[in-house]
N, C-alpha and C. Protein backbone atom coordinates (compact mmCIF):
# COMPACT_ATOMS: atom_id res chain seq x y z
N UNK A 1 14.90 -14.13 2.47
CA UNK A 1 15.11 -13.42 3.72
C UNK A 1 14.61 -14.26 4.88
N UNK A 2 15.06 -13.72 6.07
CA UNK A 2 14.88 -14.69 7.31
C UNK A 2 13.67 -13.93 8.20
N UNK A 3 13.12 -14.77 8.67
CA UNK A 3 11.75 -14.27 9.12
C UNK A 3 11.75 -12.55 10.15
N UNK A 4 13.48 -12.45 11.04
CA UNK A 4 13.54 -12.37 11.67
C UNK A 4 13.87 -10.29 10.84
N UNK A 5 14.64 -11.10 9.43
CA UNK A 5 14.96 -9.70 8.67
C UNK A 5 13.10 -9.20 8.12
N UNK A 6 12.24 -10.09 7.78
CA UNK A 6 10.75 -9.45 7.28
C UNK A 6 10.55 -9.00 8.53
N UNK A 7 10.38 -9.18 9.37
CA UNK A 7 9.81 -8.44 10.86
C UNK A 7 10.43 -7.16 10.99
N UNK A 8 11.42 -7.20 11.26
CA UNK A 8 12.77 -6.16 10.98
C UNK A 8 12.33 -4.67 10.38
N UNK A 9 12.10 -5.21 8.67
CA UNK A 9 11.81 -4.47 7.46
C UNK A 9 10.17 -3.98 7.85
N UNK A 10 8.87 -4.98 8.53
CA UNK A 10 7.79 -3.95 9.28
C UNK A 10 8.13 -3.09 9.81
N UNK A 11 9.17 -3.21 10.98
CA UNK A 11 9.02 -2.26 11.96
C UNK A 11 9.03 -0.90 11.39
N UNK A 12 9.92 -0.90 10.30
CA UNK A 12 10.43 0.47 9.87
C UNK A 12 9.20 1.18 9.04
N UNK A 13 8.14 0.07 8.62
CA UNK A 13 7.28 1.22 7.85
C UNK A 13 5.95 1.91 9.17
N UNK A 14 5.89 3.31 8.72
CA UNK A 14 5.10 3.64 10.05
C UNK A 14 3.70 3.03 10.50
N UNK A 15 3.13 2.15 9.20
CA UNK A 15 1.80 1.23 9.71
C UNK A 15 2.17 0.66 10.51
N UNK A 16 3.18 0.03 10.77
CA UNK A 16 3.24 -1.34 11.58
C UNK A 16 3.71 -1.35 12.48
N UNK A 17 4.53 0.01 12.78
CA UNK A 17 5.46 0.38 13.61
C UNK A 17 4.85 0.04 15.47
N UNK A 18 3.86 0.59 15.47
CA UNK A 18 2.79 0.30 16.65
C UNK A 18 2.47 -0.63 16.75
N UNK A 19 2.76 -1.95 16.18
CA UNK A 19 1.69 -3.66 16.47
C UNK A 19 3.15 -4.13 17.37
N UNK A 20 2.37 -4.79 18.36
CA UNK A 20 3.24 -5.69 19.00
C UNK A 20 3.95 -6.69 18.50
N UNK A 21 4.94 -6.91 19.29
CA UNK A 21 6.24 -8.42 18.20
C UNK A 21 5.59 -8.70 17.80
N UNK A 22 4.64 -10.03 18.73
CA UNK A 22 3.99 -10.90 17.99
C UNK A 22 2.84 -10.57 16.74
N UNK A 23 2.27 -9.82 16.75
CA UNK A 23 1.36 -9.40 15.40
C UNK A 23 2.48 -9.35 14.33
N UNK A 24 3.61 -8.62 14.48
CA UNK A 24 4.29 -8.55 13.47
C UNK A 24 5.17 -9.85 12.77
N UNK A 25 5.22 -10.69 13.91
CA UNK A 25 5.67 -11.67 13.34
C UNK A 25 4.38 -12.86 12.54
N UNK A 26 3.53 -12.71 12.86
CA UNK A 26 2.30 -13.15 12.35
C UNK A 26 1.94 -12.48 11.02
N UNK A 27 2.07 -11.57 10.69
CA UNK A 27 2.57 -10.34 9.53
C UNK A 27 2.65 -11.17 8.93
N UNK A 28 4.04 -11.41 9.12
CA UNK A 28 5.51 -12.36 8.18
C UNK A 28 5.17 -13.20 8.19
N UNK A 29 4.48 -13.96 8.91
CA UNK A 29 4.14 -15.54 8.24
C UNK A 29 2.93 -15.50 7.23
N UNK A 30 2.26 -14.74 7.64
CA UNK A 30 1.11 -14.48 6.82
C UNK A 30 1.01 -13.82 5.60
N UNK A 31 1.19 -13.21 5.25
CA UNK A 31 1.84 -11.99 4.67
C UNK A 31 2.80 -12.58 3.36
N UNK A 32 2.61 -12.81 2.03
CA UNK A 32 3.74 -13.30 1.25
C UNK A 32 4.17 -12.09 0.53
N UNK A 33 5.53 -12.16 1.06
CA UNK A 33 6.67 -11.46 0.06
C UNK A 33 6.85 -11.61 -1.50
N UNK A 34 6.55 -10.66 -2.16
CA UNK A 34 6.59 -10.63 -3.62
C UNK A 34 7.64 -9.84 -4.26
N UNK A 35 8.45 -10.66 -5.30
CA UNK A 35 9.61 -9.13 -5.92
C UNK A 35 9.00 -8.96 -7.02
N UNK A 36 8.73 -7.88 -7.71
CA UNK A 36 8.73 -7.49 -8.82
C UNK A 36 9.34 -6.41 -9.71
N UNK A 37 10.27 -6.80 -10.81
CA UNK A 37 11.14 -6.02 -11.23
C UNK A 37 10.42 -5.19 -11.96
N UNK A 38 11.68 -4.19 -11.96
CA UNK A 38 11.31 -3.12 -12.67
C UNK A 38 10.50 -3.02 -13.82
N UNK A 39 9.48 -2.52 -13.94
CA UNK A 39 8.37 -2.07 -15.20
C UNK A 39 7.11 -3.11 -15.20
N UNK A 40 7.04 -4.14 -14.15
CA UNK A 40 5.91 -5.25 -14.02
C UNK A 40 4.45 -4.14 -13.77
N UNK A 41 3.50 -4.81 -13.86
CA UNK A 41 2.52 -4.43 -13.23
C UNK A 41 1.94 -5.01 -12.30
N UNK A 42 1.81 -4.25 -11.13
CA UNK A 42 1.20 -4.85 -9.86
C UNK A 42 -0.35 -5.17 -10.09
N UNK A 43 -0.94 -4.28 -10.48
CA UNK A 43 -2.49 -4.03 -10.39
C UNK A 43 -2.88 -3.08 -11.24
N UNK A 44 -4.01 -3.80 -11.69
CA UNK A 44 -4.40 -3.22 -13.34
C UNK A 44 -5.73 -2.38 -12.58
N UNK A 45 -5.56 -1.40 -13.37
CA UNK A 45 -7.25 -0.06 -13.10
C UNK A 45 -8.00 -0.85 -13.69
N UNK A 46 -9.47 -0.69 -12.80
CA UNK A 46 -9.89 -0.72 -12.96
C UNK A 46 -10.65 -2.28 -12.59
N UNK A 47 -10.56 -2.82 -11.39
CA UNK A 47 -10.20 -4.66 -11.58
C UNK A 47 -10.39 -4.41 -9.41
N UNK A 48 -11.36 -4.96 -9.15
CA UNK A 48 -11.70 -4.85 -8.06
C UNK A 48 -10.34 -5.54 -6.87
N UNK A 49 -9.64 -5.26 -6.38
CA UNK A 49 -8.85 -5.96 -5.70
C UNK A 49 -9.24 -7.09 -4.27
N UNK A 50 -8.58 -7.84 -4.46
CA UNK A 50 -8.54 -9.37 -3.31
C UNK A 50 -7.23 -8.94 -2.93
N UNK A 51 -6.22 -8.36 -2.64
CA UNK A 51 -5.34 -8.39 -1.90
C UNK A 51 -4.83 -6.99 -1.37
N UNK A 52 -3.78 -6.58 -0.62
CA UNK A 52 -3.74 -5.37 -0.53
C UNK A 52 -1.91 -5.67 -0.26
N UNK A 53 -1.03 -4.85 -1.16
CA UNK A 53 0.09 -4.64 -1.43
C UNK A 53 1.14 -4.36 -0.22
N UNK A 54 1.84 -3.77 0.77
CA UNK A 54 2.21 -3.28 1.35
C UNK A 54 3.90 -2.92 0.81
N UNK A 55 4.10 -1.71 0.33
CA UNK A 55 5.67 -1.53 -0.63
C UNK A 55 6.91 -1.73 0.68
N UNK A 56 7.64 -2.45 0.77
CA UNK A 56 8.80 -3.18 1.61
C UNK A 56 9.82 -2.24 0.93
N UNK A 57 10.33 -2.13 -0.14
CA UNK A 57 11.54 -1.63 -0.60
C UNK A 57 10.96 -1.58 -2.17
N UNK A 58 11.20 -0.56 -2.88
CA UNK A 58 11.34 0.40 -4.15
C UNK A 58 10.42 1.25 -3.84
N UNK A 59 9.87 1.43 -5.63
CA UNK A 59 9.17 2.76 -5.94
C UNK A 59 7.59 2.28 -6.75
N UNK A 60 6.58 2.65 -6.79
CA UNK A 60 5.81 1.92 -7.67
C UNK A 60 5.00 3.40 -8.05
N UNK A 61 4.52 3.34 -9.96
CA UNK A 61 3.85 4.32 -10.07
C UNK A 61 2.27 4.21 -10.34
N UNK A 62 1.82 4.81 -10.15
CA UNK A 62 0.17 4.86 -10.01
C UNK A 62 -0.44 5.70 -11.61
N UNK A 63 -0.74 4.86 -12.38
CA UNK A 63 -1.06 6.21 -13.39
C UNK A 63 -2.73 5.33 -13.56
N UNK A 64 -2.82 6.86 -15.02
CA UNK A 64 -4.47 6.76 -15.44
C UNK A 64 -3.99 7.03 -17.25
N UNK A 65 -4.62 6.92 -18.34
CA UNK A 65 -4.47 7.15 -19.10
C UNK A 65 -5.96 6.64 -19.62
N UNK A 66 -6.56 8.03 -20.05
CA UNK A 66 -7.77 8.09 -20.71
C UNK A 66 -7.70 8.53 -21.87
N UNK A 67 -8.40 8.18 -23.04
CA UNK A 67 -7.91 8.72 -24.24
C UNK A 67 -8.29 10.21 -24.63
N UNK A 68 -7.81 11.31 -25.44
CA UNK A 68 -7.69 12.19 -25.31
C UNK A 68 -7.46 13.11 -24.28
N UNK A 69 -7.02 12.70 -23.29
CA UNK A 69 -6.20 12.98 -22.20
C UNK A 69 -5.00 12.85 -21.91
N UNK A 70 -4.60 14.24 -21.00
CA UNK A 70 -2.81 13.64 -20.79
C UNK A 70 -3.19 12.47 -19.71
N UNK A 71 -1.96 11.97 -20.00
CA UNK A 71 -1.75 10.80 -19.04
C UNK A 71 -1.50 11.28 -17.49
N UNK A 72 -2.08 10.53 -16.40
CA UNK A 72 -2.11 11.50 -14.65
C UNK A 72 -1.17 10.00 -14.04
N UNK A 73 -0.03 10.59 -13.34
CA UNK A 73 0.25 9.66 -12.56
C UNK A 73 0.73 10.50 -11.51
N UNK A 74 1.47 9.23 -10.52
CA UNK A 74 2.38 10.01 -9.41
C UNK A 74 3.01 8.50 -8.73
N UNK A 75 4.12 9.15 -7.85
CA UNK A 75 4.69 7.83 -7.11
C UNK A 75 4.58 7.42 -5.73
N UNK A 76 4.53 6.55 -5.55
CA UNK A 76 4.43 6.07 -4.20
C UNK A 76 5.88 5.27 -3.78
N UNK A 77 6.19 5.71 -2.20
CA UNK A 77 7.91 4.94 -1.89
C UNK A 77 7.61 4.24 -0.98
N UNK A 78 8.16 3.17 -0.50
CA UNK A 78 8.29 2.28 0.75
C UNK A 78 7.67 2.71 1.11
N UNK A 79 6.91 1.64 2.38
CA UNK A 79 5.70 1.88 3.15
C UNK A 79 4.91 2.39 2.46
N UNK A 80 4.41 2.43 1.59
CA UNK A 80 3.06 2.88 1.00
C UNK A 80 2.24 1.56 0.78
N UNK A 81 1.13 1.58 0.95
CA UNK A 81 0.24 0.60 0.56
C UNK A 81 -0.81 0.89 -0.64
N UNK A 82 -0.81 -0.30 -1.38
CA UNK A 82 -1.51 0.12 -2.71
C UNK A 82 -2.63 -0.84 -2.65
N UNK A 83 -4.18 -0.35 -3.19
CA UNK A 83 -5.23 -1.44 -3.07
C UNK A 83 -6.14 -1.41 -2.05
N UNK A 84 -5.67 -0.68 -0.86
CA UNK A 84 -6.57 -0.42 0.57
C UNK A 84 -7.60 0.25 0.73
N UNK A 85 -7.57 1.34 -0.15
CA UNK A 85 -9.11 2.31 -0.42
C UNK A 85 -9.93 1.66 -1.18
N UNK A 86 -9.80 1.15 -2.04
CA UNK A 86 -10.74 0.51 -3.16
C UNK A 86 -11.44 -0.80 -2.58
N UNK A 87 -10.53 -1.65 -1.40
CA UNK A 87 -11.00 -2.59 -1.07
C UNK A 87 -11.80 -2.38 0.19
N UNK A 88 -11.27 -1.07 0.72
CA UNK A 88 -12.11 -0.56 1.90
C UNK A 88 -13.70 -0.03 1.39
N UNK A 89 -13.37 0.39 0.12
CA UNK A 89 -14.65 1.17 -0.32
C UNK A 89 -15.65 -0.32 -1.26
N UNK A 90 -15.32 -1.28 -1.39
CA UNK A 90 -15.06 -1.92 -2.09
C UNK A 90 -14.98 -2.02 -3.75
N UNK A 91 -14.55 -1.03 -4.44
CA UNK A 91 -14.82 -0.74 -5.70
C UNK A 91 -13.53 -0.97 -6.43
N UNK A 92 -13.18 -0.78 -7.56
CA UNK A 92 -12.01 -0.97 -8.28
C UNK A 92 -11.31 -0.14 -8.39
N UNK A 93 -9.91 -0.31 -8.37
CA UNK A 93 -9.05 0.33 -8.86
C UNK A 93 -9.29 1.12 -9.51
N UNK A 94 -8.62 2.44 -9.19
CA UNK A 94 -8.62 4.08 -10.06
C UNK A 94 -7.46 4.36 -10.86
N UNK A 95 -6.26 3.07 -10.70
CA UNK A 95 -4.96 3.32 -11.31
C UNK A 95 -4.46 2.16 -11.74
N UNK A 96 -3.56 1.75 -12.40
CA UNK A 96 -3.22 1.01 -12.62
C UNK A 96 -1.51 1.38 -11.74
N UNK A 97 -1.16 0.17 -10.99
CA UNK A 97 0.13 0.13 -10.31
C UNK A 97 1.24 -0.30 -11.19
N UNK A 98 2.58 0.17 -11.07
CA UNK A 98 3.32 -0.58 -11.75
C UNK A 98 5.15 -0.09 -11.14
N UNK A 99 5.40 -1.12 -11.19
CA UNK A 99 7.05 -1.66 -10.57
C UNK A 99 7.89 -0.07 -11.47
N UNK A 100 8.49 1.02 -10.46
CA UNK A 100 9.14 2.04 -11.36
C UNK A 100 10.93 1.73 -10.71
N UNK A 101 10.71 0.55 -9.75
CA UNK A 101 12.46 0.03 -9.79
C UNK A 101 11.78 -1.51 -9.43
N UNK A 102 13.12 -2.26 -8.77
CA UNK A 102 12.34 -3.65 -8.37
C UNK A 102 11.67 -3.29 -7.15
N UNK A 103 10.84 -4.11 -7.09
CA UNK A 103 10.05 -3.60 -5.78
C UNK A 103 9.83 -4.94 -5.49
N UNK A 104 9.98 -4.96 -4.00
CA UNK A 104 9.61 -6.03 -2.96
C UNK A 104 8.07 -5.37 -2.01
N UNK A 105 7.41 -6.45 -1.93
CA UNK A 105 5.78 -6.08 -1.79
C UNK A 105 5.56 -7.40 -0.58
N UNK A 106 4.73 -7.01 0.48
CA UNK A 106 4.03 -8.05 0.86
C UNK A 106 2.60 -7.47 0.92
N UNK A 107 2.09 -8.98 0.24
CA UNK A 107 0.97 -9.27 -0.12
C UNK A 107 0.27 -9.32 0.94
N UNK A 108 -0.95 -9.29 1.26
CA UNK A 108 -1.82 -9.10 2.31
C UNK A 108 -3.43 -9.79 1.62
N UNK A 109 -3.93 -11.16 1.39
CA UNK A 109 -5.39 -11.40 0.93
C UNK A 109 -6.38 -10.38 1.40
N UNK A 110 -7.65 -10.53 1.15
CA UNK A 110 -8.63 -10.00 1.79
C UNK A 110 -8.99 -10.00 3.04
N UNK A 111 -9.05 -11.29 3.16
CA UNK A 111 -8.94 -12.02 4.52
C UNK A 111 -8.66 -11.54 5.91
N UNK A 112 -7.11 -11.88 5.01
CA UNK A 112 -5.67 -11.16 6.63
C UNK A 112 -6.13 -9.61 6.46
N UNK A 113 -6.43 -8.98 5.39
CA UNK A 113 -6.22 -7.76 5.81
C UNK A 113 -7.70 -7.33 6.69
N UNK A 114 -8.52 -7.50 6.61
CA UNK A 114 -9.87 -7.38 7.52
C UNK A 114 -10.00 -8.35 8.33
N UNK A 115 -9.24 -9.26 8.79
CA UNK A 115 -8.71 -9.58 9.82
C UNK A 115 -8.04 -8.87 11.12
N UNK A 116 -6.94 -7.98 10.66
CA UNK A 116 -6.36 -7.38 10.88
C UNK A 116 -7.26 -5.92 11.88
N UNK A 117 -7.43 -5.53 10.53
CA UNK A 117 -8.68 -4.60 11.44
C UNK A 117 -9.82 -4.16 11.97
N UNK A 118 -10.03 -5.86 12.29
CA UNK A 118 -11.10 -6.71 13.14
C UNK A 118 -10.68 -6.57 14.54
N UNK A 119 -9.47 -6.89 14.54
CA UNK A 119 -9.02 -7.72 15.63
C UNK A 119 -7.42 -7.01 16.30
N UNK A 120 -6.89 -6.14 15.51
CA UNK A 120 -5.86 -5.71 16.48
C UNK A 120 -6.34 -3.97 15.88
N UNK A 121 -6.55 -3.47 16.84
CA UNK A 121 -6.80 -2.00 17.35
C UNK A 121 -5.71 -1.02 17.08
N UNK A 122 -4.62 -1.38 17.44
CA UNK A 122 -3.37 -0.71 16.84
C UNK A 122 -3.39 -0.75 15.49
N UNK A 123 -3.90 -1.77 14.58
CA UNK A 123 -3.65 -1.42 13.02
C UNK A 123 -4.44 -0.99 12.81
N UNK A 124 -6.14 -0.94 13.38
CA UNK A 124 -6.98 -0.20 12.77
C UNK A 124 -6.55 1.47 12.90
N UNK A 125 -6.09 1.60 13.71
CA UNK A 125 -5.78 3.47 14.21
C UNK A 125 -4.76 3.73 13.37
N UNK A 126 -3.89 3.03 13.55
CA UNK A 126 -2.77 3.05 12.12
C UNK A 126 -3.33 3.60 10.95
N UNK A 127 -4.09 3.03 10.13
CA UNK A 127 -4.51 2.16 9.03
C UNK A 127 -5.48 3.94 9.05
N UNK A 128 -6.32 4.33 10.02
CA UNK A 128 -6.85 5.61 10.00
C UNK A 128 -5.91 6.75 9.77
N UNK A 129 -4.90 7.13 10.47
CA UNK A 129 -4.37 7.92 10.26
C UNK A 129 -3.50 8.22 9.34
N UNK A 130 -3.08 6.86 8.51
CA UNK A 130 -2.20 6.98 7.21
C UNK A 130 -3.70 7.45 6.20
N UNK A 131 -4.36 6.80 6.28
CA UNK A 131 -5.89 7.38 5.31
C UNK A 131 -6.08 8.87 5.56
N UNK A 132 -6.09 9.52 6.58
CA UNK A 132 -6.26 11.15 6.80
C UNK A 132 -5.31 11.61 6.23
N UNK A 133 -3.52 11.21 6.59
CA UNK A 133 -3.46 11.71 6.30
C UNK A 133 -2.99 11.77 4.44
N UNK A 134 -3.07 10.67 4.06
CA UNK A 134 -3.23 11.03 2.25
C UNK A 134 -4.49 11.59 2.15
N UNK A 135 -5.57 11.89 2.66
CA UNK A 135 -6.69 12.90 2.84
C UNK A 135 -6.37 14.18 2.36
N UNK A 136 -5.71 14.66 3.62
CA UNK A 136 -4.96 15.70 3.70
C UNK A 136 -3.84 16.41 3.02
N UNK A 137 -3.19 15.24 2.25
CA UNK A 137 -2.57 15.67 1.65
C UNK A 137 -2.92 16.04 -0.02
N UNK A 138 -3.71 15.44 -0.26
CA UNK A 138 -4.49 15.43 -1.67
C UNK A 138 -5.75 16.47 -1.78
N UNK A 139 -6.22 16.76 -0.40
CA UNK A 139 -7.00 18.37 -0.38
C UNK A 139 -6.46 19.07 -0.48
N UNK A 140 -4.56 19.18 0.06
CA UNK A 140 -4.19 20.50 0.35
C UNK A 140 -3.29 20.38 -0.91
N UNK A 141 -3.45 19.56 -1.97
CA UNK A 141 -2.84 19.83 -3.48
C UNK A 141 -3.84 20.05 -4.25
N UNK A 142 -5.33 19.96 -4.28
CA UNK A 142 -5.83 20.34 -4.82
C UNK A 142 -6.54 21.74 -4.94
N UNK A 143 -6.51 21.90 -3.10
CA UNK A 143 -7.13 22.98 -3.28
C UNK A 143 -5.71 24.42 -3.07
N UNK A 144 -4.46 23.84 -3.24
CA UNK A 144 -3.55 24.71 -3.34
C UNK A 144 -2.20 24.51 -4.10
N UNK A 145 -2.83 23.49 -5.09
CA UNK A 145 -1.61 23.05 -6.69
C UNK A 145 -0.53 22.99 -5.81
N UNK A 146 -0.12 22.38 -4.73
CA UNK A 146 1.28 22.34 -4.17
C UNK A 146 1.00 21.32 -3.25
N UNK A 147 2.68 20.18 -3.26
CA UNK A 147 2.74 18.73 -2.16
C UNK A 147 2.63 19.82 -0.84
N UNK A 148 2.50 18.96 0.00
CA UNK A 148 2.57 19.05 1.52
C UNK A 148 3.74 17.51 1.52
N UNK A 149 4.33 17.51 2.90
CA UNK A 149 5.40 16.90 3.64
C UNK A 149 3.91 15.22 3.81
């Protein structure tokens, strides 16, 4: 893809939607594009993460499988980011990620990504309000067995 189509493909997810051109094109240079087909694993539970995912295009699923337990998963679609809580909190992975079509990913190091919300203000507020609201949405399934929007 051409730098001009990865910039493009930010705008549309709602993190990024708010950073100016230039951050976003700094994104894309920074930022490596990863495909991974269907059934790969992105990120193994349990395994402290150095990078942080950002989903460009497919589906990726999040599960747990403990023994004598059912197995817990769920899915995440475009624009979702996988790896950001654990590295924010800094602890490991609670799931193991994995490719549920091909999925195109940009990669984000440690680095760029606390870089990022060091230094441009728009992604840190971003970056807050996508965190509330999967907050919000995971209180109001737990404490009422039903998705919210």
């Amino acid at each position: 893809m051409t730098l001009e189509s990865d910039i493009g493909c930010l705008k549309s997810i709602p993190l990024f939607r708010s950073l100016p051109g230039p951050r976003l094109k700094l994104l894309a240079l920074m930022g490596e594009r990863l495909h991974f087909p269907a059934g790969t694993v992105i990120t193994e539970e349990g395994v402290k993460p150095e990078e942080v995912y950002c989903v460009l295009e497919g589906e990726v699923e999040l599960s747990h499988d403990a023994p004598g337990e059912r197995p817990k998963s769920f899915r995440l679609a475009s624009g979702s980011l996988i790896g950001d809580v654990p590295m924010l909190c800094n602890q490991t992975s609670a799931a193991r990620s994995t490719a549920k079509t091909d999925v195109v990913a940009l990669r984000l190091p440690r680095a760029l990504f606390f870089e990022l919300l060091d230094n441009i203000p728009e992604f840190s507020v971003a970056l807050s309000r996508d965190l509330a609201g999967r907050l919000y949405r995971l209180a109001d399934s737990v404490l009422h067995g039903e998705k919210t929007h």
